[in-house]
N, C-alpha and C. Protein backbone atom coordinates (compact mmCIF):
# COMPACT_ATOMS: atom_id res chain seq x y z
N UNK A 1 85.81 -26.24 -46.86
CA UNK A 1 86.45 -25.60 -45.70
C UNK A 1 86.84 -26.69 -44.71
N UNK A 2 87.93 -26.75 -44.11
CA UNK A 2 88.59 -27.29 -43.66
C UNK A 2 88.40 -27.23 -41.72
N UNK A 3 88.73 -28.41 -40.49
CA UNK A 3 88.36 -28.12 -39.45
C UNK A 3 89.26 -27.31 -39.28
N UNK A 4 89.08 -26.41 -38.32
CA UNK A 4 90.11 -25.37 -37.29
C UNK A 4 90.13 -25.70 -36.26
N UNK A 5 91.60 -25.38 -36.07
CA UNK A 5 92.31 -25.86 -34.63
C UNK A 5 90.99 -25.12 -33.60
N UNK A 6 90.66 -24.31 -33.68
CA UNK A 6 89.69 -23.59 -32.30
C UNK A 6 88.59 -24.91 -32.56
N UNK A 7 87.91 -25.19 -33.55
CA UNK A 7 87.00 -26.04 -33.43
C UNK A 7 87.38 -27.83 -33.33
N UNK A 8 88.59 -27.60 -33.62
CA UNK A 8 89.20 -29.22 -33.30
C UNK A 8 89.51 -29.07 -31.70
N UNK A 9 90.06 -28.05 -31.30
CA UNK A 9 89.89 -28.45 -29.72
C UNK A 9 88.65 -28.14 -29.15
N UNK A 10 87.74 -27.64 -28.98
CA UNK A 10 86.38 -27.48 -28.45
C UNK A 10 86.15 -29.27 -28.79
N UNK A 11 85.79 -29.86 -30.33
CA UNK A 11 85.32 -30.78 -29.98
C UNK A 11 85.83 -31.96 -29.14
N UNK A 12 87.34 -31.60 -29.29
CA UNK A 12 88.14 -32.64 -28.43
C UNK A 12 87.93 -32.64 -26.98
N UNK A 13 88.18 -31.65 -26.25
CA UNK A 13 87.30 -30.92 -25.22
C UNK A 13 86.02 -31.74 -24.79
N UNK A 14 85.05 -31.89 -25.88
CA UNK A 14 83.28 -32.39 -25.31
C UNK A 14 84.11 -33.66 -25.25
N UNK A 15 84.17 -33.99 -26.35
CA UNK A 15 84.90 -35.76 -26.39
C UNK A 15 85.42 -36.25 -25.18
N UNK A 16 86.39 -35.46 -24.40
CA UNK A 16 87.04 -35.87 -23.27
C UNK A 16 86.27 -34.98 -21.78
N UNK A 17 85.38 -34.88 -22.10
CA UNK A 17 84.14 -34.44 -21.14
C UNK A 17 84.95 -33.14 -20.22
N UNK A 18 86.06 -32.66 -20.68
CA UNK A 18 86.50 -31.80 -20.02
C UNK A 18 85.19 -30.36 -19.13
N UNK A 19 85.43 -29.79 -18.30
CA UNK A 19 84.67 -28.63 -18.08
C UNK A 19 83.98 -27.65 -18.52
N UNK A 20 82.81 -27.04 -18.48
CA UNK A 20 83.24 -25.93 -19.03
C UNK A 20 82.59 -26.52 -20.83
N UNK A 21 82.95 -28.12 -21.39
CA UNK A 21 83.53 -27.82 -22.51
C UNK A 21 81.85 -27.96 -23.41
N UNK A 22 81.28 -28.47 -23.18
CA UNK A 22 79.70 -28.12 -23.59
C UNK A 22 79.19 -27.26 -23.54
N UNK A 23 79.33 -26.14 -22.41
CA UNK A 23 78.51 -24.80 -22.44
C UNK A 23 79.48 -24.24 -23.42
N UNK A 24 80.71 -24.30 -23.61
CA UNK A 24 81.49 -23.55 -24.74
C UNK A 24 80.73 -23.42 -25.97
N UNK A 25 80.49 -25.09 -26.12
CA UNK A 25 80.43 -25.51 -27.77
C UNK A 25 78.71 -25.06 -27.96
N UNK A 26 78.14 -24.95 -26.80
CA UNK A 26 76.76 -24.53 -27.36
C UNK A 26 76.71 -23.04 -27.57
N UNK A 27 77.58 -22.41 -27.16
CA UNK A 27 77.59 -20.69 -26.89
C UNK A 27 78.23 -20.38 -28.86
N UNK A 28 79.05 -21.44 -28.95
CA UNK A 28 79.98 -21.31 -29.99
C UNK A 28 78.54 -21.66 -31.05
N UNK A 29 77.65 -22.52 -30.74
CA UNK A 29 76.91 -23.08 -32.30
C UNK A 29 75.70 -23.04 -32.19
N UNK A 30 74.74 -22.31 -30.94
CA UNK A 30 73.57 -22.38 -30.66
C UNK A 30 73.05 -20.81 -31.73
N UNK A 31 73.73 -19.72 -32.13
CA UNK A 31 73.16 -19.12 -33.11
C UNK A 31 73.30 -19.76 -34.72
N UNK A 32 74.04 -20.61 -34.54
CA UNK A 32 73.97 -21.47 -36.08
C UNK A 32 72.85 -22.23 -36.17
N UNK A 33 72.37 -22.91 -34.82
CA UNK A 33 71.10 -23.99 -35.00
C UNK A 33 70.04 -23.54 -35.06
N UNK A 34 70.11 -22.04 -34.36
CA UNK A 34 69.06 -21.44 -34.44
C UNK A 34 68.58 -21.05 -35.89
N UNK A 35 70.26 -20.41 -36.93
CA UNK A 35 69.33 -20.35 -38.06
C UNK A 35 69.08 -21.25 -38.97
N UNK A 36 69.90 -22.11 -38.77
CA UNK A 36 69.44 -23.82 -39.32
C UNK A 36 67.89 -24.28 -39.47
N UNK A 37 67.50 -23.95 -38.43
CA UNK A 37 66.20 -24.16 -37.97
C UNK A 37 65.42 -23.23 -38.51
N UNK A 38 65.72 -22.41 -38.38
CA UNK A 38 64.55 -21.15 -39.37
C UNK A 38 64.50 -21.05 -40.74
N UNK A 39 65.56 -21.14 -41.42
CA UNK A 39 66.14 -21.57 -42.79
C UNK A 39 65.16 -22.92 -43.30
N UNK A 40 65.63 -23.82 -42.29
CA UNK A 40 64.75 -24.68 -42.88
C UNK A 40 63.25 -25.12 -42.73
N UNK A 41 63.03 -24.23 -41.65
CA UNK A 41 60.98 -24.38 -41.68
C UNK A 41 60.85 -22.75 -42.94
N UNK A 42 61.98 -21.79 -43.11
CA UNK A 42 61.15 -21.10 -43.74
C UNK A 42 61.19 -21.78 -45.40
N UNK A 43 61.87 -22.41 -45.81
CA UNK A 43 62.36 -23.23 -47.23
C UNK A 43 61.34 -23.96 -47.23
N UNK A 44 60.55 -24.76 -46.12
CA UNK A 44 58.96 -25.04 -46.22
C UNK A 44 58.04 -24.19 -46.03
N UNK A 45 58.13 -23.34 -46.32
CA UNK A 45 56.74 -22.15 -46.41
C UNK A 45 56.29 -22.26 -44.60
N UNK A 46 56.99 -22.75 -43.55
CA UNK A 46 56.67 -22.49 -41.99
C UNK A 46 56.59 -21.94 -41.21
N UNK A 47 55.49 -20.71 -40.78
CA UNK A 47 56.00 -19.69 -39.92
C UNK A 47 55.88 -20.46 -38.71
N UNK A 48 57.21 -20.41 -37.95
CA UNK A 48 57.29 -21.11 -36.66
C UNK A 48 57.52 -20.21 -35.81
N UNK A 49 56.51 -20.45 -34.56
CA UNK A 49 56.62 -19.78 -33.34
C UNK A 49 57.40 -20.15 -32.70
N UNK A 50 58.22 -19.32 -31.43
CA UNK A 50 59.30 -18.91 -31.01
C UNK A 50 59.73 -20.13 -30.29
N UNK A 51 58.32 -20.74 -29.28
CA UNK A 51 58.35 -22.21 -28.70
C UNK A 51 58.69 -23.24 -29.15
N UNK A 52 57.75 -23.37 -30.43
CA UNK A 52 58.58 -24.31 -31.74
C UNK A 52 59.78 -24.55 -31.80
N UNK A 53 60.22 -23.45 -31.90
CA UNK A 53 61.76 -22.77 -32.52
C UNK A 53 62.72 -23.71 -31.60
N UNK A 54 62.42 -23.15 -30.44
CA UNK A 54 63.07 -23.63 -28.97
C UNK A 54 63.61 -24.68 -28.99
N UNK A 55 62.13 -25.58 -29.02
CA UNK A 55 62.15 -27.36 -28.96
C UNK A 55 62.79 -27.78 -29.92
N UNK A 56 62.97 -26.99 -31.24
CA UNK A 56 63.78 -27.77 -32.47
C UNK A 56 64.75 -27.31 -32.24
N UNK A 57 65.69 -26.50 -31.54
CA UNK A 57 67.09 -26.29 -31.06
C UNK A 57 67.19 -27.11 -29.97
N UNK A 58 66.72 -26.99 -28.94
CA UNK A 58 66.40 -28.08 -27.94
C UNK A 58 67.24 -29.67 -28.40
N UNK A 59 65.95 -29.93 -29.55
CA UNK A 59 66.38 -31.25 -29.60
C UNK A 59 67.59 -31.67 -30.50
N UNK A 60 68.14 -30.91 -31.34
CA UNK A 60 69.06 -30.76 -32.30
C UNK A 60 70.72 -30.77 -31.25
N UNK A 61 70.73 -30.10 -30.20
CA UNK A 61 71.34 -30.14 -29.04
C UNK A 61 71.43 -31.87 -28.30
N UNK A 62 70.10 -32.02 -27.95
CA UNK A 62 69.96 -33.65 -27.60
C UNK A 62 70.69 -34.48 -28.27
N UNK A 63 70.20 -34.60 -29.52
CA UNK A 63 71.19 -35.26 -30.21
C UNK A 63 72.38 -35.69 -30.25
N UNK A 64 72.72 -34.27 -30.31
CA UNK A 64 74.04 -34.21 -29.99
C UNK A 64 75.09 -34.87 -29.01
N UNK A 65 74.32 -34.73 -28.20
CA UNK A 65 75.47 -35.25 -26.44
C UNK A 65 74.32 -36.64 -26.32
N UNK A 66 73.64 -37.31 -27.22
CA UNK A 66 72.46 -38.47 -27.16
C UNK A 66 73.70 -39.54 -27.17
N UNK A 67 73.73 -40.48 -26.40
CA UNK A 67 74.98 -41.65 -26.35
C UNK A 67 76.39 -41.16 -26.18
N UNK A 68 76.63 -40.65 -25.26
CA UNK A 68 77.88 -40.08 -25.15
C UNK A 68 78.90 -39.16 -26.48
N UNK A 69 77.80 -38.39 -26.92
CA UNK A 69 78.22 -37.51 -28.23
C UNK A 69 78.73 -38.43 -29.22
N UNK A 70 78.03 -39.40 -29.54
CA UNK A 70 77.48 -40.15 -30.87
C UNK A 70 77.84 -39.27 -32.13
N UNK A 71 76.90 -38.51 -32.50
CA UNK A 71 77.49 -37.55 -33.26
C UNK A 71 78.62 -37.13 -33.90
N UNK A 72 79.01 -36.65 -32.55
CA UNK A 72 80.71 -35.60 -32.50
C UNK A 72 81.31 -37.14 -33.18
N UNK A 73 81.37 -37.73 -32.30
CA UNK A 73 82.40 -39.39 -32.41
C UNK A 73 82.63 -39.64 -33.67
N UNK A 74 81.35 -39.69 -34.76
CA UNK A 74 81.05 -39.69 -36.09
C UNK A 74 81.61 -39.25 -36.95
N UNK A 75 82.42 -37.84 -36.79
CA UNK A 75 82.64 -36.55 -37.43
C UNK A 75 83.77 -36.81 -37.94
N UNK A 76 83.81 -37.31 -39.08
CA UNK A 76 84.84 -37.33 -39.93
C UNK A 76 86.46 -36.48 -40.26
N UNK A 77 85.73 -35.51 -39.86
CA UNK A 77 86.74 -34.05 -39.69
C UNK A 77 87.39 -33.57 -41.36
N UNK A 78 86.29 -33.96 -41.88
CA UNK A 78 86.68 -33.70 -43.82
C UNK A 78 86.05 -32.21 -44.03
N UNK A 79 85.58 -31.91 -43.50
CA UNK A 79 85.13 -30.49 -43.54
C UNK A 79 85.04 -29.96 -41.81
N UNK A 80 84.36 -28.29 -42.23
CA UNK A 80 84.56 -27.78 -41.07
C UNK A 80 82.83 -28.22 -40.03
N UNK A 81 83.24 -28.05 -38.42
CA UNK A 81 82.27 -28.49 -37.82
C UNK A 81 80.77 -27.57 -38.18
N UNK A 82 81.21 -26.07 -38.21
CA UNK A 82 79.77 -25.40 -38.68
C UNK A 82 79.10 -26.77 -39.79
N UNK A 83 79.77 -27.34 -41.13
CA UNK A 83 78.97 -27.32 -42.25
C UNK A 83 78.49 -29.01 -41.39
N UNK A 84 79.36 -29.59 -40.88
CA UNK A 84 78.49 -30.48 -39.89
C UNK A 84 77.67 -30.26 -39.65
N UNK A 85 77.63 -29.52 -38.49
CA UNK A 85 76.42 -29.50 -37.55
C UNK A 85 75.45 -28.50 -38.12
N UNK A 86 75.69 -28.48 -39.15
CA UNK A 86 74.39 -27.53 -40.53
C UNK A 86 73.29 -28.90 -40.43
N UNK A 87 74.15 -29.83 -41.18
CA UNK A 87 73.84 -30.79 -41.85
C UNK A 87 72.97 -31.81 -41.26
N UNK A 88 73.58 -31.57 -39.62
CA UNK A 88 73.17 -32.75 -38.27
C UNK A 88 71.77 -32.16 -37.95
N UNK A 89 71.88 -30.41 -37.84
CA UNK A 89 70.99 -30.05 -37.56
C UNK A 89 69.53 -30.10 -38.48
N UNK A 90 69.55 -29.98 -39.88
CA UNK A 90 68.58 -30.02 -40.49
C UNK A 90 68.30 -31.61 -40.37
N UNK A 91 69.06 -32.30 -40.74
CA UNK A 91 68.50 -33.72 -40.57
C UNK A 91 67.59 -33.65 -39.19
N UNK A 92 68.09 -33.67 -37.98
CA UNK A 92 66.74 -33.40 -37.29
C UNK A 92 65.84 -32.47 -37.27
N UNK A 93 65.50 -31.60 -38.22
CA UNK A 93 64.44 -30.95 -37.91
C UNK A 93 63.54 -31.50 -39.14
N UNK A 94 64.10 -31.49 -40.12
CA UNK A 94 63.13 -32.06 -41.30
C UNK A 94 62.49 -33.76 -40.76
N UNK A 95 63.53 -34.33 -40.17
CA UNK A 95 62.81 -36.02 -39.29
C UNK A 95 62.05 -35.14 -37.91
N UNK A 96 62.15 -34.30 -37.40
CA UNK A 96 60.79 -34.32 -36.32
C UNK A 96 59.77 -33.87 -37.51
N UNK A 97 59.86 -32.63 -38.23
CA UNK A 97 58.46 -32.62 -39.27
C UNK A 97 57.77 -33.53 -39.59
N UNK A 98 58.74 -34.80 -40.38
CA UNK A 98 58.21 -35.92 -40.63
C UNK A 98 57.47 -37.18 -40.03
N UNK A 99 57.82 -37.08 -38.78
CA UNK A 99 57.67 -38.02 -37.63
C UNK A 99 56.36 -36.95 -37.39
N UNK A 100 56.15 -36.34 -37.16
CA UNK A 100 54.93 -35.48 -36.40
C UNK A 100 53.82 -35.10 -37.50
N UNK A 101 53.85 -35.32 -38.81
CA UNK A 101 53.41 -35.39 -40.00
C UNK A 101 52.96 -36.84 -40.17
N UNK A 102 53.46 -38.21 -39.49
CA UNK A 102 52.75 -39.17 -39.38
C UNK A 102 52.18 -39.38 -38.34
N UNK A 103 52.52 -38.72 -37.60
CA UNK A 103 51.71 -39.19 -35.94
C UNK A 103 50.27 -38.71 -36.17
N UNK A 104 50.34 -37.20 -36.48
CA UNK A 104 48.78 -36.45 -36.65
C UNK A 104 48.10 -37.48 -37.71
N UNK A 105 49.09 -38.01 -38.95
CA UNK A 105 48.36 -38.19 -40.28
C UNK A 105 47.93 -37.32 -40.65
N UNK A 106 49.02 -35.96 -40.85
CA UNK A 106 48.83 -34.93 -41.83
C UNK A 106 49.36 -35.07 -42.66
N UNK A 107 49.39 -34.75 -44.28
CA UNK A 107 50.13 -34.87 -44.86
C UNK A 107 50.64 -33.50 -45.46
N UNK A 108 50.93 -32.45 -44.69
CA UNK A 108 50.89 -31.31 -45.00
C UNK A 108 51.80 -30.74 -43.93
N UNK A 109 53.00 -30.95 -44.26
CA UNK A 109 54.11 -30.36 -42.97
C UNK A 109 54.20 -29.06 -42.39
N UNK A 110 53.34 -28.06 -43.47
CA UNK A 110 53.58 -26.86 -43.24
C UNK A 110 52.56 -26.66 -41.80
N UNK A 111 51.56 -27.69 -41.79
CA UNK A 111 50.35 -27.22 -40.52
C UNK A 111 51.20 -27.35 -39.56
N UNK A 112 52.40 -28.05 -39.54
CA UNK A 112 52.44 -28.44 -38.12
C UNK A 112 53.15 -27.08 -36.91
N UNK A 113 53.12 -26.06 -37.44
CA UNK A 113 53.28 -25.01 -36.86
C UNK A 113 52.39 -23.83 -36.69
N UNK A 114 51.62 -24.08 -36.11
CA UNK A 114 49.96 -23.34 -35.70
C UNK A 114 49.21 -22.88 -36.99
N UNK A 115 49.76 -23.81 -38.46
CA UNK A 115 48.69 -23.84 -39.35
C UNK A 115 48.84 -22.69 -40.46
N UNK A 116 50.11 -22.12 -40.17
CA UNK A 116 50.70 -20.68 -40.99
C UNK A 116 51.77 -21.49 -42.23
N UNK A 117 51.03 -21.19 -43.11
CA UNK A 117 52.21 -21.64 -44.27
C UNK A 117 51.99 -19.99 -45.20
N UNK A 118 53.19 -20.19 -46.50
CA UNK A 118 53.66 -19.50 -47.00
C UNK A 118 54.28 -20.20 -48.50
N UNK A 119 53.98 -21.09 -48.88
CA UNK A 119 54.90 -21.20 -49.98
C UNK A 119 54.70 -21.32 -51.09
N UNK A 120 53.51 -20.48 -51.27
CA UNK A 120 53.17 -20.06 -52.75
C UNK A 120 52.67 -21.25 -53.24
N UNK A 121 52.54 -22.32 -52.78
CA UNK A 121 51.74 -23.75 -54.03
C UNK A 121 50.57 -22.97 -54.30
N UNK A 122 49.83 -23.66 -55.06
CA UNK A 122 48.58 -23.27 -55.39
C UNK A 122 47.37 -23.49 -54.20
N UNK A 123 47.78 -24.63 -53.76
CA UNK A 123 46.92 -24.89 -52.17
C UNK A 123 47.16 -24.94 -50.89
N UNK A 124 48.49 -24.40 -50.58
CA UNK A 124 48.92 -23.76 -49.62
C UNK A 124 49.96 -25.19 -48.78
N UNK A 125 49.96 -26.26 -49.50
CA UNK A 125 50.37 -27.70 -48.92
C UNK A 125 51.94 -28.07 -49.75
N UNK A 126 52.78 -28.36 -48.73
CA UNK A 126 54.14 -28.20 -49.04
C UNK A 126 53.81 -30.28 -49.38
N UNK A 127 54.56 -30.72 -50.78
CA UNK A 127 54.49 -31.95 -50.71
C UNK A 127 54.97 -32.70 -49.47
N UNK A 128 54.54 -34.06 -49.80
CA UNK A 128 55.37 -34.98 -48.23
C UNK A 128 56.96 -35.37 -49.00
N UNK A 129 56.82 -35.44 -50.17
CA UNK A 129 58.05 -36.10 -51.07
C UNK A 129 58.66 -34.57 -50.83
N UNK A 130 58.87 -33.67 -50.51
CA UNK A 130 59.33 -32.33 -50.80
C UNK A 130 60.64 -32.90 -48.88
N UNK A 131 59.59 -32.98 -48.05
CA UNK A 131 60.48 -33.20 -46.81
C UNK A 131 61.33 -34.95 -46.91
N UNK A 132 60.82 -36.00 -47.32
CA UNK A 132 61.79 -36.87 -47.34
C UNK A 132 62.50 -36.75 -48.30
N UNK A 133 62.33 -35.89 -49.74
CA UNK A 133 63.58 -35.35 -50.59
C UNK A 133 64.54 -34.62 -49.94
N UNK A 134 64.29 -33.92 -49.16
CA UNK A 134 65.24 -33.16 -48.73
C UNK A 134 66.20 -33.90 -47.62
N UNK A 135 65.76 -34.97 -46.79
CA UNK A 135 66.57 -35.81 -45.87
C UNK A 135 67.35 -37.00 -46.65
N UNK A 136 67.08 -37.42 -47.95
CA UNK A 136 67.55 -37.96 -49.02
C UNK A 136 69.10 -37.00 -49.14
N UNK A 137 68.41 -35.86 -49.83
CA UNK A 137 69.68 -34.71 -50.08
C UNK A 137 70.80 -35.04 -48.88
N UNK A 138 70.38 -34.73 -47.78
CA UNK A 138 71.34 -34.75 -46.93
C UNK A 138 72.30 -35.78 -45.96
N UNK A 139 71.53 -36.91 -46.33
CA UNK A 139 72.28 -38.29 -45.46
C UNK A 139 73.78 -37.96 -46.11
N UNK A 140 74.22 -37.69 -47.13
CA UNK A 140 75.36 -37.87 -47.65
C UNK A 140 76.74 -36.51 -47.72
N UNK A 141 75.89 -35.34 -47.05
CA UNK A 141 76.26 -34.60 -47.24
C UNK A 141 77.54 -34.33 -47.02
N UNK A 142 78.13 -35.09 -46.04
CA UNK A 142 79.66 -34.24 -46.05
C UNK A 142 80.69 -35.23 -46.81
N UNK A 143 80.16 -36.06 -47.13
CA UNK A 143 80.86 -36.89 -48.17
C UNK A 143 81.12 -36.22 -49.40
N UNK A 144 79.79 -35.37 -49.79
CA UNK A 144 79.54 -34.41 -51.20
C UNK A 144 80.62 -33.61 -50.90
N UNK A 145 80.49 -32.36 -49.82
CA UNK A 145 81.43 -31.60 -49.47
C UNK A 145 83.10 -32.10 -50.04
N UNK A 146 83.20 -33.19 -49.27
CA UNK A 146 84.63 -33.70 -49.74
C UNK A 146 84.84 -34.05 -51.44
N UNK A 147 83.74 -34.76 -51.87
CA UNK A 147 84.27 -35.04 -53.12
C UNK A 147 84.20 -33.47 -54.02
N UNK A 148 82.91 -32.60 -53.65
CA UNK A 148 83.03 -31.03 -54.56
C UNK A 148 84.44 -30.98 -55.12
N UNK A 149 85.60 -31.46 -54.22
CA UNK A 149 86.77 -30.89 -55.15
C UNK A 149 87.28 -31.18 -56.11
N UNK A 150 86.53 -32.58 -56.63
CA UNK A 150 86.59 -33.28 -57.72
C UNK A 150 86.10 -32.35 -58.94
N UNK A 151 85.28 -31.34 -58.72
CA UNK A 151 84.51 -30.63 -59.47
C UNK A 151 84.89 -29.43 -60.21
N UNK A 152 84.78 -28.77 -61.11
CA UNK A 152 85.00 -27.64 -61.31
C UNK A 152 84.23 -26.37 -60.73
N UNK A 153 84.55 -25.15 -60.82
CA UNK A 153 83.88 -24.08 -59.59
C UNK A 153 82.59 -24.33 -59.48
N UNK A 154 82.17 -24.06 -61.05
CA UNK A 154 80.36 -24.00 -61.48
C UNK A 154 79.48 -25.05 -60.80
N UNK A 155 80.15 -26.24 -61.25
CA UNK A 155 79.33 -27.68 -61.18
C UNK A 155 79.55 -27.81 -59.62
N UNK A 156 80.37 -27.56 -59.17
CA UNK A 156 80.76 -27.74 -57.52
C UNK A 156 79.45 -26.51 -56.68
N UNK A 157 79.22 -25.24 -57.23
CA UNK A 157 78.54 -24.38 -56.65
C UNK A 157 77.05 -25.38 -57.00
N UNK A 158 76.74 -25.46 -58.34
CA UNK A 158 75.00 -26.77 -58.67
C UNK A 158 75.44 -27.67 -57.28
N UNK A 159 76.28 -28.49 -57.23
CA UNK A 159 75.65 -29.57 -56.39
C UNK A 159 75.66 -29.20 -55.16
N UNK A 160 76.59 -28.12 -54.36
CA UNK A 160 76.33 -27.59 -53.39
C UNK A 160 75.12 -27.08 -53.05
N UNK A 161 74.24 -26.20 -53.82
CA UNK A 161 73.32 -25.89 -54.09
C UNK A 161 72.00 -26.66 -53.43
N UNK A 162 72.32 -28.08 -54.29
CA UNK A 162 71.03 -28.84 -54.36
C UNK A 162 71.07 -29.95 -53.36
N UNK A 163 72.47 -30.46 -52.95
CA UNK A 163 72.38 -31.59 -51.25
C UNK A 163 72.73 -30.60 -50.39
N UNK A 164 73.80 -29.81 -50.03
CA UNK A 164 73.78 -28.88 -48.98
C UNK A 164 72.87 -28.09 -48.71
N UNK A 165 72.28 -27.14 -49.29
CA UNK A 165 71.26 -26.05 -49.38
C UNK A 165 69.89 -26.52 -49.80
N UNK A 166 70.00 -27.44 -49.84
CA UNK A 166 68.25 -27.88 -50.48
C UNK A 166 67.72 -27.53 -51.47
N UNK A 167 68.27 -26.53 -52.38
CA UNK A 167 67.62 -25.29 -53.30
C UNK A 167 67.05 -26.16 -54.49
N UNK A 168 66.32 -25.69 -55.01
CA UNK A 168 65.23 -26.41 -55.83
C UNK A 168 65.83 -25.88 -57.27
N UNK A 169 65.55 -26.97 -58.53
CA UNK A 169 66.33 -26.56 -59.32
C UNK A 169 65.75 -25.05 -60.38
N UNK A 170 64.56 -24.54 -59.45
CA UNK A 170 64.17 -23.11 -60.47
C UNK A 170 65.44 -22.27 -59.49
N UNK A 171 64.99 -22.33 -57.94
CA UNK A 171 66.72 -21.33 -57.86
C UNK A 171 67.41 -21.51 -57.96
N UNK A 172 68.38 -22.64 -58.50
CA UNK A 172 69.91 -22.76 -58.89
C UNK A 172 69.80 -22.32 -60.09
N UNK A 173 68.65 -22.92 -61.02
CA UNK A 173 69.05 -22.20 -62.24
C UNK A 173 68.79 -20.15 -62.17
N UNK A 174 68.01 -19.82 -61.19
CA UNK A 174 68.36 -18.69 -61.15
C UNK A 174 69.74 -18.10 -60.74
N UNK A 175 70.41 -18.93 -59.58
CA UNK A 175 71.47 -18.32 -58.91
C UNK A 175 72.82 -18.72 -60.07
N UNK A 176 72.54 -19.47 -60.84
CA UNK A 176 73.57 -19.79 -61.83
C UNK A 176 73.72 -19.01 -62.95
N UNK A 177 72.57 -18.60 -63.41
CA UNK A 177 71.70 -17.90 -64.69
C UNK A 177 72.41 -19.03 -66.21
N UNK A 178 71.42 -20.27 -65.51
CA UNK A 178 71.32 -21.12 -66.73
C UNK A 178 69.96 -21.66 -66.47
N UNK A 179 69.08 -22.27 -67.52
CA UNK A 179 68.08 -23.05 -67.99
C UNK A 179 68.14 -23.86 -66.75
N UNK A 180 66.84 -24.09 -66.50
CA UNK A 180 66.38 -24.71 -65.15
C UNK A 180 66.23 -26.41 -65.67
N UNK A 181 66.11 -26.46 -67.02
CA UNK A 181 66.31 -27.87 -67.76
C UNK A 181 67.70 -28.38 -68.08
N UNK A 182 68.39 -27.91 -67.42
CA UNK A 182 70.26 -28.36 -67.54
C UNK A 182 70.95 -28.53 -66.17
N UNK A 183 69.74 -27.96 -65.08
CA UNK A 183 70.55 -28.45 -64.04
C UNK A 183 70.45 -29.66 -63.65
N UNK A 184 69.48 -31.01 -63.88
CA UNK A 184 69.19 -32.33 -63.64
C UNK A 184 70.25 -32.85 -64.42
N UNK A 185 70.71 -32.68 -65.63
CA UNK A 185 72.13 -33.40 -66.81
C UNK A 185 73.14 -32.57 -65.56
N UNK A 186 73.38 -31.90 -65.51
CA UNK A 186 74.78 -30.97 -64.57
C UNK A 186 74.61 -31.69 -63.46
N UNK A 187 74.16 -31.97 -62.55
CA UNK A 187 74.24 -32.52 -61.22
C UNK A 187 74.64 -34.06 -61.86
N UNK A 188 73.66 -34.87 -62.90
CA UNK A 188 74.15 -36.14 -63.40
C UNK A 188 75.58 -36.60 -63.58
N UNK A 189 75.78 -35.28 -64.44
CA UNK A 189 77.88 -35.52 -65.01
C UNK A 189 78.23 -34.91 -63.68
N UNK A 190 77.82 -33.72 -63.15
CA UNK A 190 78.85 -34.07 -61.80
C UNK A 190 78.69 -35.13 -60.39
N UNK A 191 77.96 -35.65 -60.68
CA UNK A 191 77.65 -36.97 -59.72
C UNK A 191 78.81 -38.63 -60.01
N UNK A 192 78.83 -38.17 -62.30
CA UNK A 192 79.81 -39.05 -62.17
C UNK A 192 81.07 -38.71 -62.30
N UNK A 193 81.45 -37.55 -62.07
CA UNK A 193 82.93 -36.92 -61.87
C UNK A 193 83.22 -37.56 -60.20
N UNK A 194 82.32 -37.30 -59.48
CA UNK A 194 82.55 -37.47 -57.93
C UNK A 194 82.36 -38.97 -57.94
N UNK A 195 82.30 -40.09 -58.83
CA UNK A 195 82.09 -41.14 -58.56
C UNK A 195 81.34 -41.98 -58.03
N UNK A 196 80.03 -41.25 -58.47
CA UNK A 196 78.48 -41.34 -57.37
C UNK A 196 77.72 -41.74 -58.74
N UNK A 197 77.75 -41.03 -59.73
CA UNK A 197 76.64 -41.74 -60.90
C UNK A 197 77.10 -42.79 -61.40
C-alpha cells in the first residue's frame, strides 16, 4: 500500500512544524499505537494494565517528535505511513520489554506487567530469544514491504506474515493451510527472489 496524499500532507505538515499539525497526526494514529501495543504485549502472552498501556503509547509518540521528528525524516515513503508507524511502534515496545528485562535481570518478559502471563508454554515464561527475534524481524521491515512485490501472492502473504506480523511458523502454516515444515524453505526461496538470501 502506497502513501496517500491525506497522509503525505499531515506528515509534511509535522515536518514543517506547521500548527495544529501534531495534534492532527496523533488524533489520526494514536488508536493505531494503541493497538500496536496491545497486539504486541498480547503475541507475548502480556496482560498489560491500562498505565502500562499509556506509557508504551506515551513513549512510542516520544520517539517520534525525539530530534526534531527523526523518524518522520527517515520515512522512505515506499509504503503507507500506518504500516510505518506499525513497525516504529512495535520496535519500541518490544526494546522497552527488553531494556526493562535487563535492568530487573528478568529473563521472563511476560513478568514485566504485574506478573500476568498467558502463553500457554509449559512454564508460563515467554523466551528472551522470542523478543530479540522479533526486533530482528522488524529492523527491515519496510524494505520487505517494498520488495513483497517481487513475490508471488502466497509467498508474499508467508513473509508478510513472519517480519511484519511476527506470526510464528505453527500460525502461518495454519493461516496458509500448509505443513508448518515448508514454511522455513518458503520464506528461504522467497528471501532469494527479494534478493536477501
Amino acid at each position: 500500500m502506497s502513501l496517500s496524499d491525506v497522509d503525505r500532507q499531515l506528515l509534511q505538515r509535522c515536518l514543517d512544524r506547521e500548527p495544529r499539525a501534531w495534534q492532527d497526526f496523533v488524533d489520526r494514529f494514536v488508536g493505531l499505537v494503541v493497538h500496536v501495543v496491545n497486539r504486541t504485549a498480547m503475541g507475548r502472552g502480556l496482560s498489560m494494565d491500562e498505565s502500562t498501556r499509556d506509557d508504551m503509547v506515551a513513549e512510542v509518540f516520544l520517539v517520534i517528535i525525539r530530534h526534531d521528528f527523526a523518524v518522520l525524516r527517515r520515512f522512505r515513503r515506499q509504503c503507507s505511513l500506518a504500516t510505518y508507524l506499525t513497525i516504529v511502534a512495535r520496535r519500541v515496545v518490544v526494546r522497552r520489554l527488553t531494556a526493562k528485562a535487563a535492568v530487573t535481570g528478568n529473563r521472563d518478559p511476560a513478568s514485566l506487567s504485574n506478573g500476568h502471563t498467558n502463553n500457554g508454554s509449559a512454564n508460563g515464561h515467554a523466551a528472551p530469544t522470542q523478543v530479540n527475534g522479533e526486533l530482528q524481524r522488524i529492523e527491515n521491515a519496510e524494505e520487505v514491504e517494498h520488495l513483497l512485490l517481487r513475490l508471488d501472492p502466497r509467498e508474499a502473504s508467508v513473509v508478510r506474515m513472519y517480519h511484519l506480523e511476527g506470526k510464528s511458523y505453527q500460525e502461518i502454516s495454519q493461516a496458509v493451510g500448509v505443513s508448518e515444515n515448508t514454511i522455513g524453505p518458503m520464506l528461504h526461496r522467497a528471501r532469494a527472489k527479494m534478493g536477501r538470501g
